[in-house]
C-alpha atoms as a PDB file:
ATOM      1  CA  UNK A   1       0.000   0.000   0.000  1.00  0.00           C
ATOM      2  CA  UNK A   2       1.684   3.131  -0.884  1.00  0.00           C
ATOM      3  CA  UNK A   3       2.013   6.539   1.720  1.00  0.00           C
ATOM      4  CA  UNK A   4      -0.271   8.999   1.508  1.00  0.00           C
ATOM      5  CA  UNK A   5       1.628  11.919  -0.005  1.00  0.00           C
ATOM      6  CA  UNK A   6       2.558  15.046   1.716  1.00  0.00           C
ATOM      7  CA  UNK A   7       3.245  18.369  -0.218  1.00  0.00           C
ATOM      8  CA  UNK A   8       7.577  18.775   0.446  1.00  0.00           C
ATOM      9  CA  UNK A   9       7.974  15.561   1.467  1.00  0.00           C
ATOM     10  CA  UNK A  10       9.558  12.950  -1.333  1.00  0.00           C
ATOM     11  CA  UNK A  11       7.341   9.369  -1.523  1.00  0.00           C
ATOM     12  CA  UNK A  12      10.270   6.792  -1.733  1.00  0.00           C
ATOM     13  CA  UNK A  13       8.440   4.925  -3.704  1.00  0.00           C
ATOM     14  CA  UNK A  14       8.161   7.315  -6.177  1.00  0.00           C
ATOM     15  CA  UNK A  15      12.113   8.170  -6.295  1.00  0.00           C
ATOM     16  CA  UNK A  16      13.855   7.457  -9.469  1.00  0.00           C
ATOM     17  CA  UNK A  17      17.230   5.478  -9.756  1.00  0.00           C
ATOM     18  CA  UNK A  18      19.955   6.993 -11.778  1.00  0.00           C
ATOM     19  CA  UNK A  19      22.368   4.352 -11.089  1.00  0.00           C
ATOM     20  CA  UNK A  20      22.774   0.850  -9.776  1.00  0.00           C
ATOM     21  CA  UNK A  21      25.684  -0.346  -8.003  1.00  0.00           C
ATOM     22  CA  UNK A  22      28.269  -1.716  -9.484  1.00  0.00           C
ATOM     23  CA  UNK A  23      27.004  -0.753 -13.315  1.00  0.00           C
ATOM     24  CA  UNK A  24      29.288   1.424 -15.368  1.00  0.00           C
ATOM     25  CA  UNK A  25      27.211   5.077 -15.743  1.00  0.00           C
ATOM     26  CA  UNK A  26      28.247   5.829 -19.121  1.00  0.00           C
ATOM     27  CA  UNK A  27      26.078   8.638 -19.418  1.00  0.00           C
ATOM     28  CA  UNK A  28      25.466   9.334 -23.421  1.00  0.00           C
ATOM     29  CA  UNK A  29      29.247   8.233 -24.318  1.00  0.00           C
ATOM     30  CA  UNK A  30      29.812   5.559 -27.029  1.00  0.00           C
ATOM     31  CA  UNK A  31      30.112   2.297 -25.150  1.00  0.00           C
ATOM     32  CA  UNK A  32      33.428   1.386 -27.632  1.00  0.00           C
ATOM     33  CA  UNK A  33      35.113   4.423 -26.534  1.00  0.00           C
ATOM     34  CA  UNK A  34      35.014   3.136 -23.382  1.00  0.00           C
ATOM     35  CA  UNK A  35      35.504   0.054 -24.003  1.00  0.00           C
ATOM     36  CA  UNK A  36      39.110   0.848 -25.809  1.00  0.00           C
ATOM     37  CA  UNK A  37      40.050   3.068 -23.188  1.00  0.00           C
ATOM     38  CA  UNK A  38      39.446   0.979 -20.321  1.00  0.00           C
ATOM     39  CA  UNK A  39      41.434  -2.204 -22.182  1.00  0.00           C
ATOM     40  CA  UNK A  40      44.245   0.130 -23.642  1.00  0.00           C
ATOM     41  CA  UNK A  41      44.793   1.765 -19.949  1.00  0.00           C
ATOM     42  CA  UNK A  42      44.068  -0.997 -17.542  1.00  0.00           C
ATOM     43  CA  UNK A  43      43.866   1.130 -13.410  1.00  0.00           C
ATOM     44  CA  UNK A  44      44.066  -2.561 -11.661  1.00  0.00           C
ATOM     45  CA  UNK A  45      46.682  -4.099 -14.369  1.00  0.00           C
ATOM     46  CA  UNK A  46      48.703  -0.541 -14.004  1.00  0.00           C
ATOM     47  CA  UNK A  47      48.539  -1.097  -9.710  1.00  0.00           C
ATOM     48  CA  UNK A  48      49.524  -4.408  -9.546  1.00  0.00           C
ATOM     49  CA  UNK A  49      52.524  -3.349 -11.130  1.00  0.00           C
ATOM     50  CA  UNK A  50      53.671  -1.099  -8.608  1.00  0.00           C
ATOM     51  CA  UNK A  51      53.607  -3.348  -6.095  1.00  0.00           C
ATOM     52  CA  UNK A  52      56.688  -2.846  -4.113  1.00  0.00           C
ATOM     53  CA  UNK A  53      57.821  -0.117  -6.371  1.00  0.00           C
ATOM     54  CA  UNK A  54      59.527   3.394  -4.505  1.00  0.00           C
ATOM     55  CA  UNK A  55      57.676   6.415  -3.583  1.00  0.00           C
ATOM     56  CA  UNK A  56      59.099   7.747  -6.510  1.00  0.00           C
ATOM     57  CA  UNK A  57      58.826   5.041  -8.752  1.00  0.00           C
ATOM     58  CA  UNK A  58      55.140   4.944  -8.139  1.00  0.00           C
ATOM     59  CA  UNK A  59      54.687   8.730  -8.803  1.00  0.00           C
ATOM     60  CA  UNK A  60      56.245   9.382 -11.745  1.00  0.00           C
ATOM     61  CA  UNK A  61      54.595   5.888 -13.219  1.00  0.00           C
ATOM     62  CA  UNK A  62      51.155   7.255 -12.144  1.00  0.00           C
ATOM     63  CA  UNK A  63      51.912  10.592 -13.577  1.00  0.00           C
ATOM     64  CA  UNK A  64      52.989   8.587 -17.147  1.00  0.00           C
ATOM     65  CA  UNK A  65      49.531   6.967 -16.701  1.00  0.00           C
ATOM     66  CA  UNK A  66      47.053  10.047 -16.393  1.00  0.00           C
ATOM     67  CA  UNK A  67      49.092  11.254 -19.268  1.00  0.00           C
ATOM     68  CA  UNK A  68      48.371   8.339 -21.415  1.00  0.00           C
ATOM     69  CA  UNK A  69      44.930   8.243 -20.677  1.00  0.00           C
ATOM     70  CA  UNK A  70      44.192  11.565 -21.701  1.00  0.00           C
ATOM     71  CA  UNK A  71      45.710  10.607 -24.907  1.00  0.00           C
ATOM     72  CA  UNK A  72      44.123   7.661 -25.600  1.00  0.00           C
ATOM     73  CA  UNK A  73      40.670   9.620 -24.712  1.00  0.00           C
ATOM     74  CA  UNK A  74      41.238  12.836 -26.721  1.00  0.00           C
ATOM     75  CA  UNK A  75      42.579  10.363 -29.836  1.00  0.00           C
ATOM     76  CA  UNK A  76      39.518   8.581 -29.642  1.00  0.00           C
ATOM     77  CA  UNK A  77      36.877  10.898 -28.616  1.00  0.00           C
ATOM     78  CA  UNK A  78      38.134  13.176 -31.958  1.00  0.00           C
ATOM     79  CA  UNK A  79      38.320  10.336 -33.906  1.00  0.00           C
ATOM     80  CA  UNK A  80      37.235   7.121 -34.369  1.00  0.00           C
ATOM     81  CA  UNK A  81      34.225   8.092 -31.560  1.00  0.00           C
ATOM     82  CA  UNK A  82      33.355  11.636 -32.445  1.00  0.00           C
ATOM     83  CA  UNK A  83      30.119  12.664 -31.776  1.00  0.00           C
ATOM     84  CA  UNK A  84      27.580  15.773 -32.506  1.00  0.00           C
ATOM     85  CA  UNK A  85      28.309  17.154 -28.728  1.00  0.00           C
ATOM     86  CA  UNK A  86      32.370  17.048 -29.597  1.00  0.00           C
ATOM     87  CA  UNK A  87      31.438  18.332 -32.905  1.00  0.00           C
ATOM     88  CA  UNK A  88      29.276  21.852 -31.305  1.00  0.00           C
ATOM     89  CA  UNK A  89      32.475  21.977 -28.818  1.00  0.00           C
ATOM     90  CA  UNK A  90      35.178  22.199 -31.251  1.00  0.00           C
ATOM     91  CA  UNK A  91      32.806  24.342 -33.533  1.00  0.00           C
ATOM     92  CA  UNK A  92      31.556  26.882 -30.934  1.00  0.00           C
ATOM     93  CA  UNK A  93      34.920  27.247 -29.316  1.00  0.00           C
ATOM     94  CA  UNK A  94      36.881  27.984 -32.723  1.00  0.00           C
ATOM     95  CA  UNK A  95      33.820  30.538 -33.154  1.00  0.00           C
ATOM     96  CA  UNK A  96      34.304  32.001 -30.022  1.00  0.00           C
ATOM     97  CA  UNK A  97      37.437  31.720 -28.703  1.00  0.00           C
ATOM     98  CA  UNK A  98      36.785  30.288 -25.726  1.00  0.00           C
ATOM     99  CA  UNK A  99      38.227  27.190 -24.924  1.00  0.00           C
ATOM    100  CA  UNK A 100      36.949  27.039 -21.507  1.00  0.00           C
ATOM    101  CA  UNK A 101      35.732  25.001 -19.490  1.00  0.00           C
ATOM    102  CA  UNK A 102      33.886  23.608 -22.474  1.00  0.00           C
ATOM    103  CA  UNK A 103      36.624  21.660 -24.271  1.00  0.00           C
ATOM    104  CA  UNK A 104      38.729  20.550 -21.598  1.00  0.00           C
ATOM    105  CA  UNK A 105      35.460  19.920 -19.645  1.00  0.00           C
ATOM    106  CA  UNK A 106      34.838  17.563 -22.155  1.00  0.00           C
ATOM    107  CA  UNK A 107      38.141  15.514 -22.399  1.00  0.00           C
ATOM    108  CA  UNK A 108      38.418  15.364 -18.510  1.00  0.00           C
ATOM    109  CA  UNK A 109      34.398  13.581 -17.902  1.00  0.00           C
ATOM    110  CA  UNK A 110      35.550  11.175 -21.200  1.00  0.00           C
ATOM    111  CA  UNK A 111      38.879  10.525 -19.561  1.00  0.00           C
ATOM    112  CA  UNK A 112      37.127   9.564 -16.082  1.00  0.00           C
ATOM    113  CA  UNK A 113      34.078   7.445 -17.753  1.00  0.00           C
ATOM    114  CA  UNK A 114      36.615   5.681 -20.169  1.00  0.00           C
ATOM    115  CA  UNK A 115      39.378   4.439 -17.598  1.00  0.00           C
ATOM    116  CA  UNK A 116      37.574   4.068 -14.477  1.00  0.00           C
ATOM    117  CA  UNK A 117      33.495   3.785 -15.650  1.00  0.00           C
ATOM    118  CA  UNK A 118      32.939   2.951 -11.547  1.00  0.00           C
ATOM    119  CA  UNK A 119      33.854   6.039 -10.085  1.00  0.00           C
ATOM    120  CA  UNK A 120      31.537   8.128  -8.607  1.00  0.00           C
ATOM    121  CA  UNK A 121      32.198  12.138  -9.309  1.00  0.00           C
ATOM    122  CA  UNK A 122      30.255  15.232 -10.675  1.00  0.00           C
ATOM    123  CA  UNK A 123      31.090  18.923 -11.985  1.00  0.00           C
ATOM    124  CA  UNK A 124      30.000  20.887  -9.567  1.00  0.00           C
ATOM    125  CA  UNK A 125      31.094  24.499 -11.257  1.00  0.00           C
ATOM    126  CA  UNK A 126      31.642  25.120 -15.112  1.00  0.00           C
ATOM    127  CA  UNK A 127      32.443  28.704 -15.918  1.00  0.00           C
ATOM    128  CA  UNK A 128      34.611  30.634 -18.401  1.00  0.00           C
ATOM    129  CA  UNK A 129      36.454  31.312 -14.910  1.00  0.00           C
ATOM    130  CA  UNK A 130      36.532  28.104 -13.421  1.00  0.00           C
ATOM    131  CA  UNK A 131      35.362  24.446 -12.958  1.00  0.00           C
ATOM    132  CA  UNK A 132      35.311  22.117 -10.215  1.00  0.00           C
ATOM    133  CA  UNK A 133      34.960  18.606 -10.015  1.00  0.00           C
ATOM    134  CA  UNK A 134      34.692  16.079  -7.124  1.00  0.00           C
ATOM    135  CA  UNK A 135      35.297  12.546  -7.107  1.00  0.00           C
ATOM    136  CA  UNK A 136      33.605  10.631  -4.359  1.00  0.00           C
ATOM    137  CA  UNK A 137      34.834   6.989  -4.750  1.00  0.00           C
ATOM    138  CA  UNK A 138      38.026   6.571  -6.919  1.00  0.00           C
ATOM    139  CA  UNK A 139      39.069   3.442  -8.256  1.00  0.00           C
ATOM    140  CA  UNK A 140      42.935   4.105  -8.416  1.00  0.00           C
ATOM    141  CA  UNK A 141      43.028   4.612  -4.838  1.00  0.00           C
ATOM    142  CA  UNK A 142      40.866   1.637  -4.423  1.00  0.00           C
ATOM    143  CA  UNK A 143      43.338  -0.285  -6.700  1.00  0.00           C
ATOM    144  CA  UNK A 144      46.674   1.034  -5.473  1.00  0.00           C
ATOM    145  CA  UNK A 145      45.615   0.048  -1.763  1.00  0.00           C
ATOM    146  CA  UNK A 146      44.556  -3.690  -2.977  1.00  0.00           C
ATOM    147  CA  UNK A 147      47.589  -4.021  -4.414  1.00  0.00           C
ATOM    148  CA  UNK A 148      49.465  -3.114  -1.190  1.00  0.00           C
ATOM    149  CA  UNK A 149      50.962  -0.015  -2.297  1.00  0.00           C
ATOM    150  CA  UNK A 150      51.236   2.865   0.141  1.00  0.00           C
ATOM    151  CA  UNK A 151      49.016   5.948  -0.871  1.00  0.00           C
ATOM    152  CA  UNK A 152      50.145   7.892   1.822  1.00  0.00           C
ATOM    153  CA  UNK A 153      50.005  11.402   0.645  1.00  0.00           C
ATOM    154  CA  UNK A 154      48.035  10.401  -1.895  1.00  0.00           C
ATOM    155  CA  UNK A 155      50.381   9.721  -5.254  1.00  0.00           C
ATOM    156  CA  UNK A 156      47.471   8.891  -7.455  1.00  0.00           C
ATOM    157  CA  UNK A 157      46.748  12.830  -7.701  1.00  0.00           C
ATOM    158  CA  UNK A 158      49.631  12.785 -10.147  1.00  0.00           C
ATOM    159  CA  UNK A 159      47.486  10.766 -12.004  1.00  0.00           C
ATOM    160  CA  UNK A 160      44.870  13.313 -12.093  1.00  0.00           C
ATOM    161  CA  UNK A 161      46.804  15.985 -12.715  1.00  0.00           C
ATOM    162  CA  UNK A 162      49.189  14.530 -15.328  1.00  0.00           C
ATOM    163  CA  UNK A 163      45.739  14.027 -17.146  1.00  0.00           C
ATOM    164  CA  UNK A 164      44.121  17.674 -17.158  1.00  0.00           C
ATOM    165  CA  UNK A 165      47.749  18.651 -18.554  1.00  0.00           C
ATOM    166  CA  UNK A 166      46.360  17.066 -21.457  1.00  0.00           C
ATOM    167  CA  UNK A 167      43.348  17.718 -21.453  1.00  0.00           C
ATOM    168  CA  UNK A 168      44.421  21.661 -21.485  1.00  0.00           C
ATOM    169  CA  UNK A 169      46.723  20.733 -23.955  1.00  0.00           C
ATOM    170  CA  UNK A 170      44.085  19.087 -26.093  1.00  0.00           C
ATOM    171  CA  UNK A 171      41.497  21.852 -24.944  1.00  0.00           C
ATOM    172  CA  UNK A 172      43.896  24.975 -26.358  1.00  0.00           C
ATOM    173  CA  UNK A 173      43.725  26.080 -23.126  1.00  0.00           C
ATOM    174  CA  UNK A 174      45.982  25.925 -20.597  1.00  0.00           C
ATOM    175  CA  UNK A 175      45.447  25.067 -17.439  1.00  0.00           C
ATOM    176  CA  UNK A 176      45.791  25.927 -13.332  1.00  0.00           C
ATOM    177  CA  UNK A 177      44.596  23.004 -10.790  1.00  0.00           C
ATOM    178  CA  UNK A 178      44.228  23.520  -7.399  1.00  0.00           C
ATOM    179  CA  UNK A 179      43.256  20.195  -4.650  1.00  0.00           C
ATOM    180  CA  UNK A 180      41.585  21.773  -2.060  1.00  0.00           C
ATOM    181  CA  UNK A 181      40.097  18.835  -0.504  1.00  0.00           C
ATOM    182  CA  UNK A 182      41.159  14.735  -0.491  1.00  0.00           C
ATOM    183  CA  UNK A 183      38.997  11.606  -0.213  1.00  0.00           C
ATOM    184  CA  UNK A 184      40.463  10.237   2.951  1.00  0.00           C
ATOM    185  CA  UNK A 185      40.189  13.636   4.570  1.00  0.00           C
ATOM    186  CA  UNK A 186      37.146  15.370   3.657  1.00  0.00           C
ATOM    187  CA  UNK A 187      35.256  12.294   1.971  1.00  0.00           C
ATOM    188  CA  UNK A 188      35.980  13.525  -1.793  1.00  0.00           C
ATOM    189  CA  UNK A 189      38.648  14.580  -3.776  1.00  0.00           C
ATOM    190  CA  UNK A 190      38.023  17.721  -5.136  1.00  0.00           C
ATOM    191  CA  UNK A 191      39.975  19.737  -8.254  1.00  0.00           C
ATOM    192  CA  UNK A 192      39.537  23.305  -9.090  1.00  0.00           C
ATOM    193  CA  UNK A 193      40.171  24.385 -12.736  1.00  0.00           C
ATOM    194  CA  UNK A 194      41.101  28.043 -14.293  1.00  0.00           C
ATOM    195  CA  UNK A 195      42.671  28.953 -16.659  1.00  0.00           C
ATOM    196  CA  UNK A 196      46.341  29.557 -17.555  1.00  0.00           C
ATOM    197  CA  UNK A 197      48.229  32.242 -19.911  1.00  0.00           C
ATOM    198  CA  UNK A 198      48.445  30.761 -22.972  1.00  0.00           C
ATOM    199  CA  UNK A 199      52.348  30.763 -24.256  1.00  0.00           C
ATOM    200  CA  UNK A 200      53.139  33.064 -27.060  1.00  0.00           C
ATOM    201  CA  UNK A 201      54.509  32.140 -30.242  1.00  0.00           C
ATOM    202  CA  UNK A 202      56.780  32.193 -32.738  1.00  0.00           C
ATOM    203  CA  UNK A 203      58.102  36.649 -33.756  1.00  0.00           C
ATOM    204  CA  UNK A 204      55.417  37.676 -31.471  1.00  0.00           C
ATOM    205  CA  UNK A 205      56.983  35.714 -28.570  1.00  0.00           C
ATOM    206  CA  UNK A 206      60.401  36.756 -29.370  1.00  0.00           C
ATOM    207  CA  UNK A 207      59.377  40.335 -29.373  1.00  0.00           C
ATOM    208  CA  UNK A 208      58.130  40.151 -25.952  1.00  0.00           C
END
């Protein structure tokens, strides 16, 4: 028998599920770019193999990682995978010129859907000034710990932020990140995006 509903008050039978646990939320991204990123840049392959590896070992080899999967995303999502909402980003920012948060925006939620479909995260800001997004259950740290490796001070950022290098690469726009909070602090990890002076080139540069 259902409740007797109650004007501000949400019927829990009524609530809709947006996700089950455990399922890959893909969102409206093409199942075989995920599919190719997620074999081409294995998380729980890539942590097993640091087992026993140095502090520094580890952090540069995560670094590599977040490097390559922004790659492998942006060579995909432009290519074999391009869709119509890649297509209106490219076209609008070339119209425009603004390449943010739009375009790197875009390469970062690919990046995270592609190599590690479980994670729970969301953009919580997207501005021409900045963008934040929080991830609330990782599956690199989850990994890295499983395999016995010690995450303490948490080398998997460089993953992260080895990644949105690219992605502002990719993006034609630069890019600043700022961690202002951590998952085993403050529950989430959370990244801050603006963004950076773009370099000058070629006479121009010289001149300056």
């Amino acid at each position: 028998m259902s409740r007797k509903y109650r004007y501000g008050q949400a019927d829990p039978e009524r609530l809709m599920t947006l996700e089950e646990p455990g399922k890959p939320l893909l969102f409206d991204a093409d199942r075989g770019l995920v599919t190719e990123v997620s074999s081409r840049c294995n998380v729980k392959a890539l942590a097993e193999g640091l087992a026993g590896k140095s502090e520094r070992e580890v952090k540069e080899a995560l670094q590599r990682f977040g490097q390559e999967v922004m790659e492998v995303t942006a060579e995909l999502a432009d290519g074999k995978y391009l869709d119509r909402t890649g297509e209106m980003v490219a076209k609008v920012a070339a119209q425009t010129g603004v390449f943010f948060p739009h375009p790197v925006q875009r390469y970062v939620e690919l990046s995270i859907i592609g190599a590690r479909p479980l994670d729970q995260w969301n953009i919580r800001e997207s501005t021409v000034r900045s963008m934040c997004l929080q991830v609330f259950r990782c599956s690199v740290l989850r990994e890295l710990e499983a395999a016995g490796v010690n995450t303490d001070g948490l080398p998997c950022q460089g993953l992260c932020l080895g990644s949105f290098e690219v992605a502002g690469s990719k993006g034609q726009q630069p890019v600043r990140v700022r961690v202002t909070k951590t998952l085993p602090e403050d529950g989430v990890c959370e990244f801050w995006f603006s963004p950076a002076a773009k370099k000058a080139r070629g006479r121009a540069a010289r001149r300056r």
